[in-house]
C-alpha atoms as a PDB file:
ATOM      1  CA  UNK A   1     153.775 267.409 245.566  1.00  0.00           C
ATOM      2  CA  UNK A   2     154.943 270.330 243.919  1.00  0.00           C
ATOM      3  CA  UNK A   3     152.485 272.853 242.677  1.00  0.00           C
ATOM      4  CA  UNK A   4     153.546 272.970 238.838  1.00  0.00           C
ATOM      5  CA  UNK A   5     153.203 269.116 238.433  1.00  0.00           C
ATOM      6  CA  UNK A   6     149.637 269.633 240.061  1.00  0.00           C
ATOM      7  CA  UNK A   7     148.815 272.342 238.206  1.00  0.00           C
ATOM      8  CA  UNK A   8     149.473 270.718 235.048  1.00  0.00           C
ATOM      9  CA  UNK A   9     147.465 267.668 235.596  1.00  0.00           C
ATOM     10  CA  UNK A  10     144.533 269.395 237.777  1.00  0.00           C
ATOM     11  CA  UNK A  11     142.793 269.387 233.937  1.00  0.00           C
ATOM     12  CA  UNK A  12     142.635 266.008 233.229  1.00  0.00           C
ATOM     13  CA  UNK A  13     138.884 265.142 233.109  1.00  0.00           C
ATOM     14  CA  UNK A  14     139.854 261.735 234.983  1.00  0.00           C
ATOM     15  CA  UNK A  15     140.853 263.702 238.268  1.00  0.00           C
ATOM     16  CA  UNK A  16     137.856 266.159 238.509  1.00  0.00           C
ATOM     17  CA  UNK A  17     137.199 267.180 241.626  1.00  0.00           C
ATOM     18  CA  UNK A  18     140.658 265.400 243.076  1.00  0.00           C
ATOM     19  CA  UNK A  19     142.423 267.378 245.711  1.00  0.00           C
ATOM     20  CA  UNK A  20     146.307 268.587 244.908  1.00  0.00           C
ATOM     21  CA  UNK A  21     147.560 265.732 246.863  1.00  0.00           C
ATOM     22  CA  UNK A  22     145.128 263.338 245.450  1.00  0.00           C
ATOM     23  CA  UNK A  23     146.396 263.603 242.366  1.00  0.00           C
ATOM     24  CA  UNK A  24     149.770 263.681 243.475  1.00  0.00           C
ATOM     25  CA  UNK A  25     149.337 260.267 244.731  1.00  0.00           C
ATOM     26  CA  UNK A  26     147.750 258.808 241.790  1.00  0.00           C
ATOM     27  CA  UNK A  27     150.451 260.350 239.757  1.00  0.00           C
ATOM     28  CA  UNK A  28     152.970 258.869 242.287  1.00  0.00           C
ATOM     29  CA  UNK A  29     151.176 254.957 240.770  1.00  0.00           C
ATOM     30  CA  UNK A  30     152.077 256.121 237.172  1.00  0.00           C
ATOM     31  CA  UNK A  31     155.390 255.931 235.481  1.00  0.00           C
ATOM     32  CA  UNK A  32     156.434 258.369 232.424  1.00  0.00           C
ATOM     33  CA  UNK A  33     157.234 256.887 228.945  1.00  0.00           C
ATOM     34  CA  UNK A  34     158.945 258.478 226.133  1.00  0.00           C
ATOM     35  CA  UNK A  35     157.527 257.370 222.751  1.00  0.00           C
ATOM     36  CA  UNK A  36     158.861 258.334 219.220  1.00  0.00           C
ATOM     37  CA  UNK A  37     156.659 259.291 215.911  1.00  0.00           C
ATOM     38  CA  UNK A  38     155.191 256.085 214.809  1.00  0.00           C
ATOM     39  CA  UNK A  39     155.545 254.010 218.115  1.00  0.00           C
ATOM     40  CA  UNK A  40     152.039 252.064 218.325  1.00  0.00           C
ATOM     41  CA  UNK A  41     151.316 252.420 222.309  1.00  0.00           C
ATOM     42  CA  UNK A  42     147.947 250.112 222.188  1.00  0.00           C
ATOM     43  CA  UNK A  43     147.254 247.697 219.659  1.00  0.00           C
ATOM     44  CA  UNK A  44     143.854 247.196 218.689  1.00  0.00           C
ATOM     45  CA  UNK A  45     143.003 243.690 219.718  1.00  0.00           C
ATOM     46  CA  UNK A  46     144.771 243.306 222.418  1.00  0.00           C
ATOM     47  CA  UNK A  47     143.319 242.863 226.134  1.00  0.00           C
ATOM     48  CA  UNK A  48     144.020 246.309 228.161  1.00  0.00           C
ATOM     49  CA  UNK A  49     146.739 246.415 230.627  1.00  0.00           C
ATOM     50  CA  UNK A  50     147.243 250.024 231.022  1.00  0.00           C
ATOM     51  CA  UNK A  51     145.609 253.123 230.687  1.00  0.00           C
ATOM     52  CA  UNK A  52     148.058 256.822 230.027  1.00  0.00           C
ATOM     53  CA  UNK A  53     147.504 260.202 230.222  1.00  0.00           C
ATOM     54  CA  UNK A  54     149.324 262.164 227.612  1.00  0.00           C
ATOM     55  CA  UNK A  55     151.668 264.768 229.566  1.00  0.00           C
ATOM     56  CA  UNK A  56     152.595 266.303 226.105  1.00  0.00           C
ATOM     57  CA  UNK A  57     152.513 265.030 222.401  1.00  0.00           C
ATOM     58  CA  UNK A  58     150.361 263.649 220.092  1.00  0.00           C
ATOM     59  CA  UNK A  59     148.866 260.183 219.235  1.00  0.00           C
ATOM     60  CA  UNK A  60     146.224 259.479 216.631  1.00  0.00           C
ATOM     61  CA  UNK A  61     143.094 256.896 217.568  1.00  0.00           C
ATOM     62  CA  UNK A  62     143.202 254.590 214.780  1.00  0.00           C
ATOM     63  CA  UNK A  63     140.677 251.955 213.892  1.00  0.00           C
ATOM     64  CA  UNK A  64     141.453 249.026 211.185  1.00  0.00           C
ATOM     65  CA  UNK A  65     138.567 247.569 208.921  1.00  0.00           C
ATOM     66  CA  UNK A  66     139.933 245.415 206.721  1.00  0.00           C
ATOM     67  CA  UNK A  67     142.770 247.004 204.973  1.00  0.00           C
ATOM     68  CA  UNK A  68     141.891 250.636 205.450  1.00  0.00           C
ATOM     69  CA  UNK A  69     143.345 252.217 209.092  1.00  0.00           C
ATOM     70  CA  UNK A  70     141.173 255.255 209.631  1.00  0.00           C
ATOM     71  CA  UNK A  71     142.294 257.929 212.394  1.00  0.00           C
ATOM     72  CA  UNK A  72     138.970 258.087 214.975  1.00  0.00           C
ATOM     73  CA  UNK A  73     140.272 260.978 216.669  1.00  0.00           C
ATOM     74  CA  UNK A  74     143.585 263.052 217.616  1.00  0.00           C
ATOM     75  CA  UNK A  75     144.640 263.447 220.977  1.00  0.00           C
ATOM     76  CA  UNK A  76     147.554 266.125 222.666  1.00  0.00           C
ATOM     77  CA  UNK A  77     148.370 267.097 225.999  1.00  0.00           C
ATOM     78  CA  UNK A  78     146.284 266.064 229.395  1.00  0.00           C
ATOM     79  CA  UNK A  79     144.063 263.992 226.833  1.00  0.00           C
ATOM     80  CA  UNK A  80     143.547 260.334 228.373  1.00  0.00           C
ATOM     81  CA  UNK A  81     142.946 256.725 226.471  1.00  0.00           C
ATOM     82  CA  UNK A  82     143.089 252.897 227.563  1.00  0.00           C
ATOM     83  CA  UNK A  83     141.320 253.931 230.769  1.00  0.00           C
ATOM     84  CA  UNK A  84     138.316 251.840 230.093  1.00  0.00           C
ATOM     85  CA  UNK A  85     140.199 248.845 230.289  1.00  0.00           C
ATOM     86  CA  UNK A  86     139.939 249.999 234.172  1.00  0.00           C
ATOM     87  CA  UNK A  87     136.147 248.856 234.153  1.00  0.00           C
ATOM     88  CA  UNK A  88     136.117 246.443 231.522  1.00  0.00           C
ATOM     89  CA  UNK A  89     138.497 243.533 230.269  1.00  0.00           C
ATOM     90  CA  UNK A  90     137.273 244.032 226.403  1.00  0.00           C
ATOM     91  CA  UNK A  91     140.315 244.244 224.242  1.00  0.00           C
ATOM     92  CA  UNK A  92     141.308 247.689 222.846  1.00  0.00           C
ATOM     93  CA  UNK A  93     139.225 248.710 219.688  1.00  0.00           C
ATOM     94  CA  UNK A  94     141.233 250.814 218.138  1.00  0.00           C
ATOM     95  CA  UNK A  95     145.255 251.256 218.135  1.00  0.00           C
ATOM     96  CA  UNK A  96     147.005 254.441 219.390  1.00  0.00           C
ATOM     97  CA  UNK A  97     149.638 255.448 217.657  1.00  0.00           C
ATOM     98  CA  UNK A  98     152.345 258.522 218.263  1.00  0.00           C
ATOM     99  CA  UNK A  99     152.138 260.682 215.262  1.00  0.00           C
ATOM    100  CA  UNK A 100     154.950 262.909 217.340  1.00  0.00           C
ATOM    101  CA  UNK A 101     157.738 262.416 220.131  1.00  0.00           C
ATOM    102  CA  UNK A 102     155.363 262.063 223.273  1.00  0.00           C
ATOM    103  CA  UNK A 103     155.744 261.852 227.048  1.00  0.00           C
ATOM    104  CA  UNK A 104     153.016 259.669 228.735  1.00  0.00           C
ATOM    105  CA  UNK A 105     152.014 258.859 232.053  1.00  0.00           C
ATOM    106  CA  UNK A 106     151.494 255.010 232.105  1.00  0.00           C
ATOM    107  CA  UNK A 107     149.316 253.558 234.731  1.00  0.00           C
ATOM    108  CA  UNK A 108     148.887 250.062 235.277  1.00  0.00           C
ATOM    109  CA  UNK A 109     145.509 248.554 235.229  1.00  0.00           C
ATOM    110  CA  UNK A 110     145.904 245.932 237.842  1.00  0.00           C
ATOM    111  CA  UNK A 111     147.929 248.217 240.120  1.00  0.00           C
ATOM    112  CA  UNK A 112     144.541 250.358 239.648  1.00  0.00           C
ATOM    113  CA  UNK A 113     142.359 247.790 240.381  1.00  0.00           C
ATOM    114  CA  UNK A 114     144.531 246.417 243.680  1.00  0.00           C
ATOM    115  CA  UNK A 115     143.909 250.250 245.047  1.00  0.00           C
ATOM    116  CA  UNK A 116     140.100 249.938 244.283  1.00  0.00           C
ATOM    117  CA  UNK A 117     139.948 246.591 246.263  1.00  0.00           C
ATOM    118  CA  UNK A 118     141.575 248.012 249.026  1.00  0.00           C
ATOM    119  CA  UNK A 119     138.914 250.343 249.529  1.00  0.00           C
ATOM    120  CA  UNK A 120     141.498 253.529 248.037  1.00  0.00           C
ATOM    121  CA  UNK A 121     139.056 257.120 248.329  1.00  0.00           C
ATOM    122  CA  UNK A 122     140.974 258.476 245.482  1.00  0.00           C
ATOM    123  CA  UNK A 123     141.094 255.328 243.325  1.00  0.00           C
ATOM    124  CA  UNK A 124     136.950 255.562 243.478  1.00  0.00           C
ATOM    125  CA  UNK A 125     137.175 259.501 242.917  1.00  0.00           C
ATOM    126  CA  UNK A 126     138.748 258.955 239.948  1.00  0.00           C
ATOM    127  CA  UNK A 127     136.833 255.986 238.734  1.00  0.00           C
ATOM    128  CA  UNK A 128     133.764 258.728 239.484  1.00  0.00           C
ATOM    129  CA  UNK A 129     136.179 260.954 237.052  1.00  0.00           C
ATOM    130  CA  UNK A 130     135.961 258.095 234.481  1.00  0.00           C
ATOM    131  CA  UNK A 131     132.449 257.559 234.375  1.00  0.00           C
ATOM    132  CA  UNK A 132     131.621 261.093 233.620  1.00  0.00           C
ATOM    133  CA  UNK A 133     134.380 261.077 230.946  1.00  0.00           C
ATOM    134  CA  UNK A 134     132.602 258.037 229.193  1.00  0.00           C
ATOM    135  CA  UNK A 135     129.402 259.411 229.768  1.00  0.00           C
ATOM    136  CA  UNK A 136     130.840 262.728 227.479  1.00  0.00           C
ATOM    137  CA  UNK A 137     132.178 260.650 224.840  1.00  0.00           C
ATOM    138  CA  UNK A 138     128.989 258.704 224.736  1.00  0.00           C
ATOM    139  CA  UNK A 139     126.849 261.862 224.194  1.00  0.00           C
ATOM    140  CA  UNK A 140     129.420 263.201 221.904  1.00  0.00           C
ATOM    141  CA  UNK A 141     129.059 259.994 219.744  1.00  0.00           C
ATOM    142  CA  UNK A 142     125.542 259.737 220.008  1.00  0.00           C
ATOM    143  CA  UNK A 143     125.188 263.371 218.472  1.00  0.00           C
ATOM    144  CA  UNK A 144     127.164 262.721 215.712  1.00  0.00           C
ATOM    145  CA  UNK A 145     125.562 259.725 214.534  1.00  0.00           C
ATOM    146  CA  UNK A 146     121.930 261.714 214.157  1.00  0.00           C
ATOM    147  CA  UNK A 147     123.838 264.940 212.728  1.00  0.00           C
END
C-alpha cells in the first residue's frame, strides 16, 4: 500500500489504532463511488447493506417526519455513515444525501460480516474502531439533549 492512500485514511475514527497495511487491506474490501449533488446514497427506511467512508465531498444526514426533511448533521471528508448496519440489521433512520460531487469508499456489509466470521484480526479491530465511534456519538447526543 502506498503511503499517501494510508496517510489519508489513517484518520478515520473506524481504523484507530489499525496498522498501515491493515487499513490497506480493509480498503482493498471497499470499492470507490462517484456521486453527483443530490444523489440520495441511503434511503431512510431501508435495511443497511453497506456502510462508506467519504474520501472527499459532502453529504447531508437527513431525517423525514412527516412532510418536513430536516438535515441531522453534515458530513465531508474521512467522515463515515451506514456503518452500524455492520452490528445491527435495523433499517437506516435517516437518508444521506450528496449536497456536492463526492467520492466514497463503499463497503459491503455482508462482505464485512463474512471477514468477521472467519475470525479476520482487522475486521474485529475495526469493529473495536466502531464501537468507540458510537460510543462518541452517543455522548455527543446525550449532551445535547440536557443542554
Amino acid at each position: 500500500m502506498d503511503a499517501p492512500r494510508y496517510e489519508k485514511y489513517s484518520t478515520v475514527p473506524l481504523f484507530e489504532g489499525l496498522k498501515p497495511e491493515e487499513i490497506g487491506a480493509l480498503l482493498d474490501y471497499s470499492e470507490e463511488v462517484n456521486v453527483e449533488a443530490g444523489d440520495v446514497v441511503i434511503h431512510e427506511g431501508e435495511p443497511p447493506k453497506d456502510f462508506y467512508i467519504v474520501a472527499e465531498g459532502t453529504l447531508d444526514v437527513i431525517k423525514t417526519e412527516g412532510e418536513n426533511p430536516t438535515v441531522l448533521a453534515r458530513l465531508s471528508d474521512l467522515s463515515s455513515f451506514g456503518e452500524i448496519g455492520v452490528v445491527s440489521d435495523q433499517a437506516h433512520t435517516a437518508s444521506i444525501v450528496a449536497v456536492s460531487r463526492s467520492r466514497l469508499r463503499r463497503f459491503s456489509i455482508d462482505r464485512f460480516r463474512e471477514l468477521l466470521d472467519h475470525g479476520d484480526r482487522t475486521a474485529f479491530r475495526m469493529v473495536l474502531g466502531l464501537t468507540k465511534l458510537l460510543a462518541l456519538r452517543l455522548t455527543s447526543s446525550d449532551k445535547r439533549r440536557v443542554s
